[in-house]
Structure formats: structure tokens, C-alpha cells
Protein backbone atom coordinates (compact mmCIF):
# COMPACT_ATOMS: atom_id res chain seq x y z
CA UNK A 1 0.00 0.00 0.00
CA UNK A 2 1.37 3.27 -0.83
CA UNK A 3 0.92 5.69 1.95
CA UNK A 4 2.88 9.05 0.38
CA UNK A 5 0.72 12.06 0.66
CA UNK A 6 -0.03 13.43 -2.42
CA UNK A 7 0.58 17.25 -2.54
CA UNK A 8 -1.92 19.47 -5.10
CA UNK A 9 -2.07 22.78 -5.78
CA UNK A 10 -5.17 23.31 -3.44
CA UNK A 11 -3.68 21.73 -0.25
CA UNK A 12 -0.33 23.76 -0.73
CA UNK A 13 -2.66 27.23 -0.86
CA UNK A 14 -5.24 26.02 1.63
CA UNK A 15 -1.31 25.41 3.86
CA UNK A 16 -0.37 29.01 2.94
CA UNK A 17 -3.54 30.40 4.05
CA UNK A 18 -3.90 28.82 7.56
CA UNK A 19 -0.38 29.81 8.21
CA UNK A 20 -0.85 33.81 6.79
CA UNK A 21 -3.95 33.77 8.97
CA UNK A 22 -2.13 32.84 12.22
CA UNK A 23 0.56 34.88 11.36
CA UNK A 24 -0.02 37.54 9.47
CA UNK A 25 -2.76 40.55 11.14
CA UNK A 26 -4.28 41.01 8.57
CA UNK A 27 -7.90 41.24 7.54
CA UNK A 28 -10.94 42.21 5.40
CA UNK A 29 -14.65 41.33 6.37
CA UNK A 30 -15.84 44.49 3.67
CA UNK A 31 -18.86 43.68 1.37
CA UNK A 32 -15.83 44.42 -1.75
CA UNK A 33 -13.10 42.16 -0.10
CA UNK A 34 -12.29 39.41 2.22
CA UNK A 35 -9.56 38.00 4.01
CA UNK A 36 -9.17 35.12 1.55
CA UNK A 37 -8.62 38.11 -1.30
CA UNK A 38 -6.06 39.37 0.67
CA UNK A 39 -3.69 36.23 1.26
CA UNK A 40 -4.85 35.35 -2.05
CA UNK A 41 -3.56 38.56 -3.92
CA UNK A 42 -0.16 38.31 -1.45
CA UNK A 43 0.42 34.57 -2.16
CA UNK A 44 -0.45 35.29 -6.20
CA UNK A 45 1.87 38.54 -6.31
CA UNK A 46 4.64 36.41 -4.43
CA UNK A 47 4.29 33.34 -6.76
CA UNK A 48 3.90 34.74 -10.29
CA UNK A 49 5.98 38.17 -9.33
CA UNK A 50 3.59 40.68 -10.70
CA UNK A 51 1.73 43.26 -10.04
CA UNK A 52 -1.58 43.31 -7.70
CA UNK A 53 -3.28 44.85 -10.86
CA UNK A 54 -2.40 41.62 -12.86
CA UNK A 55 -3.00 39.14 -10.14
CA UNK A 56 -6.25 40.99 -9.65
CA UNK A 57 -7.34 40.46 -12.98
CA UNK A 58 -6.10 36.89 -13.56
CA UNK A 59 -7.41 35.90 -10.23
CA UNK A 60 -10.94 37.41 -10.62
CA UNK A 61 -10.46 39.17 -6.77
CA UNK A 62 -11.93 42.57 -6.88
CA UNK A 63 -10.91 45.82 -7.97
CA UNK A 64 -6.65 46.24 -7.33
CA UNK A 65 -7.70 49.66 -5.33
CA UNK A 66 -9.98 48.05 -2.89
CA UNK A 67 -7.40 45.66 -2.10
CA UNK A 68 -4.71 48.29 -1.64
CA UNK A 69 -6.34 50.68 0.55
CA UNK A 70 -6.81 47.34 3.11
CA UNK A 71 -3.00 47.02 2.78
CA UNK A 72 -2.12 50.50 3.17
CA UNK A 73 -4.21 50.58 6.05
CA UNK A 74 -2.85 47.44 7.61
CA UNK A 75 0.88 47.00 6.47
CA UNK A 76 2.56 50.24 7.55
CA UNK A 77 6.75 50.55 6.71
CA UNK A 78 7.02 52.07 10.63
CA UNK A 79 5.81 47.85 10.93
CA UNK A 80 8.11 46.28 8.61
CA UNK A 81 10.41 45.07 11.62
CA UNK A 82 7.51 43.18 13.09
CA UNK A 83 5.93 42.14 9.83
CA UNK A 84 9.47 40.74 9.31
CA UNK A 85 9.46 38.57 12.49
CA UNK A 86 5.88 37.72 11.94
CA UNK A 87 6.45 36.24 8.57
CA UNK A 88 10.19 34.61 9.99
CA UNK A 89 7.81 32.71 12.67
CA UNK A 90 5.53 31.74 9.79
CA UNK A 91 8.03 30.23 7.49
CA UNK A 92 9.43 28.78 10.70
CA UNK A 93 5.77 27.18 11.47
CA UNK A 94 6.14 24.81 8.07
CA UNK A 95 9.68 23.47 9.35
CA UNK A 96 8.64 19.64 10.73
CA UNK A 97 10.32 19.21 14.24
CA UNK A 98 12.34 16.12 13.13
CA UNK A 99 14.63 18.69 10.84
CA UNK A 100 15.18 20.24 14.16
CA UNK A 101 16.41 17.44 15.61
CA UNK A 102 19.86 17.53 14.24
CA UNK A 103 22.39 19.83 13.31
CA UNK A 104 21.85 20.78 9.15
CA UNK A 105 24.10 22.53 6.34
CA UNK A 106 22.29 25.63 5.27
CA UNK A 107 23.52 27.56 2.46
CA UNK A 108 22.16 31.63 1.63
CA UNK A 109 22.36 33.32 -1.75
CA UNK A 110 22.47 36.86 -0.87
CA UNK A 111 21.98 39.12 -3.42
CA UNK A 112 22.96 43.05 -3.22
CA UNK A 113 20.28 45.29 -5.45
CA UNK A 114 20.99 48.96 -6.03
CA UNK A 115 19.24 51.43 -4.38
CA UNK A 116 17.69 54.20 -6.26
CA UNK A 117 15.34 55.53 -3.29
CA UNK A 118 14.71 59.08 -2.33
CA UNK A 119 14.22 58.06 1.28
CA UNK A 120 17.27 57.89 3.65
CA UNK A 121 18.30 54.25 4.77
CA UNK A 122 19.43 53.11 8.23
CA UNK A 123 22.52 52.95 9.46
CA UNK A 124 24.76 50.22 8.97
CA UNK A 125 21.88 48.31 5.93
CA UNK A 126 24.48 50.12 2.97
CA UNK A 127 27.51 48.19 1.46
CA UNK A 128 29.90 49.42 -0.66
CA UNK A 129 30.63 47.17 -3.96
CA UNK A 130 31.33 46.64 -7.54
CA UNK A 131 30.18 49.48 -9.37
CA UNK A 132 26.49 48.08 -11.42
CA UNK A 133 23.52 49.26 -12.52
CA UNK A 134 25.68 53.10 -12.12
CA UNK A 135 25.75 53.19 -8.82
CA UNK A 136 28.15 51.32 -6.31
CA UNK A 137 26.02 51.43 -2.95
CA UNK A 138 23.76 48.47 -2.13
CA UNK A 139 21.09 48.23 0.01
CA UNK A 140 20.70 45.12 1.76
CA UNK A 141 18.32 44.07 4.78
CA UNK A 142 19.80 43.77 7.85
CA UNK A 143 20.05 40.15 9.12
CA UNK A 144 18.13 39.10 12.02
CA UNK A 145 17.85 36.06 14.10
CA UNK A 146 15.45 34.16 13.71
């Protein structure tokens, strides 16, 4: 008898969801949009890397500007920090405690993007490099324990 779970497209979003829901504070109980169009717009902007115009669209949710004032209202920058953590915890959530169990190789591609921002960065988040894209600062997010 084969016992392997079989994985599908609607048990890996109906995963994602639980685990946005308990991790994530963010909601919608409007009459335009729900809570489900909310993870569902995040999880389809994350997945197909586009725009929350597109995903909108492709994804029959509702209008891209309902959507984005909930987000506005509920994901502020001054949060990012604990947005950060919150999502950290969440990814942290899927890990199975027998990984845990033992000590693990873990390898990080870390990639340095140019910053072209008008708004000043912290502290300590710039590195110097390679001249690209014509400019040779970096911004990179500051690494945090998990």
C-alpha cells in the first residue's frame, strides 16, 4: 500500500492560508473584499511576481484599489520590523520538528540590489561594492535572528 501524501495545488494554498492567517494581522470582512482576497492577492503577487493589478485580474479578486487601501491601512513601513518577524515565525511554522532534531548545512544566496530611493536608509543596511547598474552602494536588509 502506498501511503505518500499526495501534494496538489489546493492543499499547498489552503497550507499558505492557515499559516498567513495565524501569522499575518491582517484582515478584510468588507462587502468588496475578504480575508481570503487578501492572502490570495499576497500569495499570487509572491508566486507569479507581478503586479496586484495583474493578479487581480487573472485571479478574478476585486478591484486592485480596494485591495490596496486594506493594505495601506494594515501593512505600515514604521511595521516592517515586526511584519518581518511575523512572517520569519511563519516560514518557521512549516519546518517539521524532526529537521530540528539535528544539526543541518544551510547555504544563503544573498543578493545586493541597487538602491535608487529618495528616502534615507538606516545605518549600517548600505555596502559598498562593484560598481552596477551606475551606482556602487547596495542596500541590503539587515540580518536578524530568527
Amino acid at each position: 500500500m502506498d501511503d505518500t501524501l499526495k501534494l496538489t495545488d489546493a492543499k499547498v494554498l489552503e497550507q499558505a492560508h492557515d499559516n498567513l492567517r495565524a501569522h499575518l494581522p491582517l484582515t478584510a470582512e468588507g462587502s468588496q473584499c475578504t480575508t481570503a482576497d487578501l492572502l490570495n492577492a499576497l500569495l499570487g503577487m509572491a508566486v507569479n511576481r507581478t503586479t496586484l493589478e495583474a493578479i487581480c485580474a487573472d485571479l478574478g479578486l476585486p478591484e486592485a484599489e480596494a485591495l490596496r487601501r486594506y493594505f495601506n491601512d494594515q501593512l505600515r513601513v514604521k511595521d516592517l520590523p515586526k511584519l518581518e518577524r511575523l512572517l520569519n515565525a511563519a516560514l518557521r511554522a512549516e519546518i517539521p520538528p524532526r529537521v530540528w532534531r539535528q544539526a543541518r548545512d544551510v547555504a544563503i544566496d544573498f543578493h545586493d540590489r541597487p538602491y535608487y530611493g529618495q528616502q534615507p536608509q538606516a545605518e549600517g543596511l548600505w555596502v559598498r561594492g562593484e560598481a552596477r547598474e551606475g551606482t556602487p552602494r547596495a542596500f541590503i536588509a539587515s540580518p536578524r535572528p530568527m
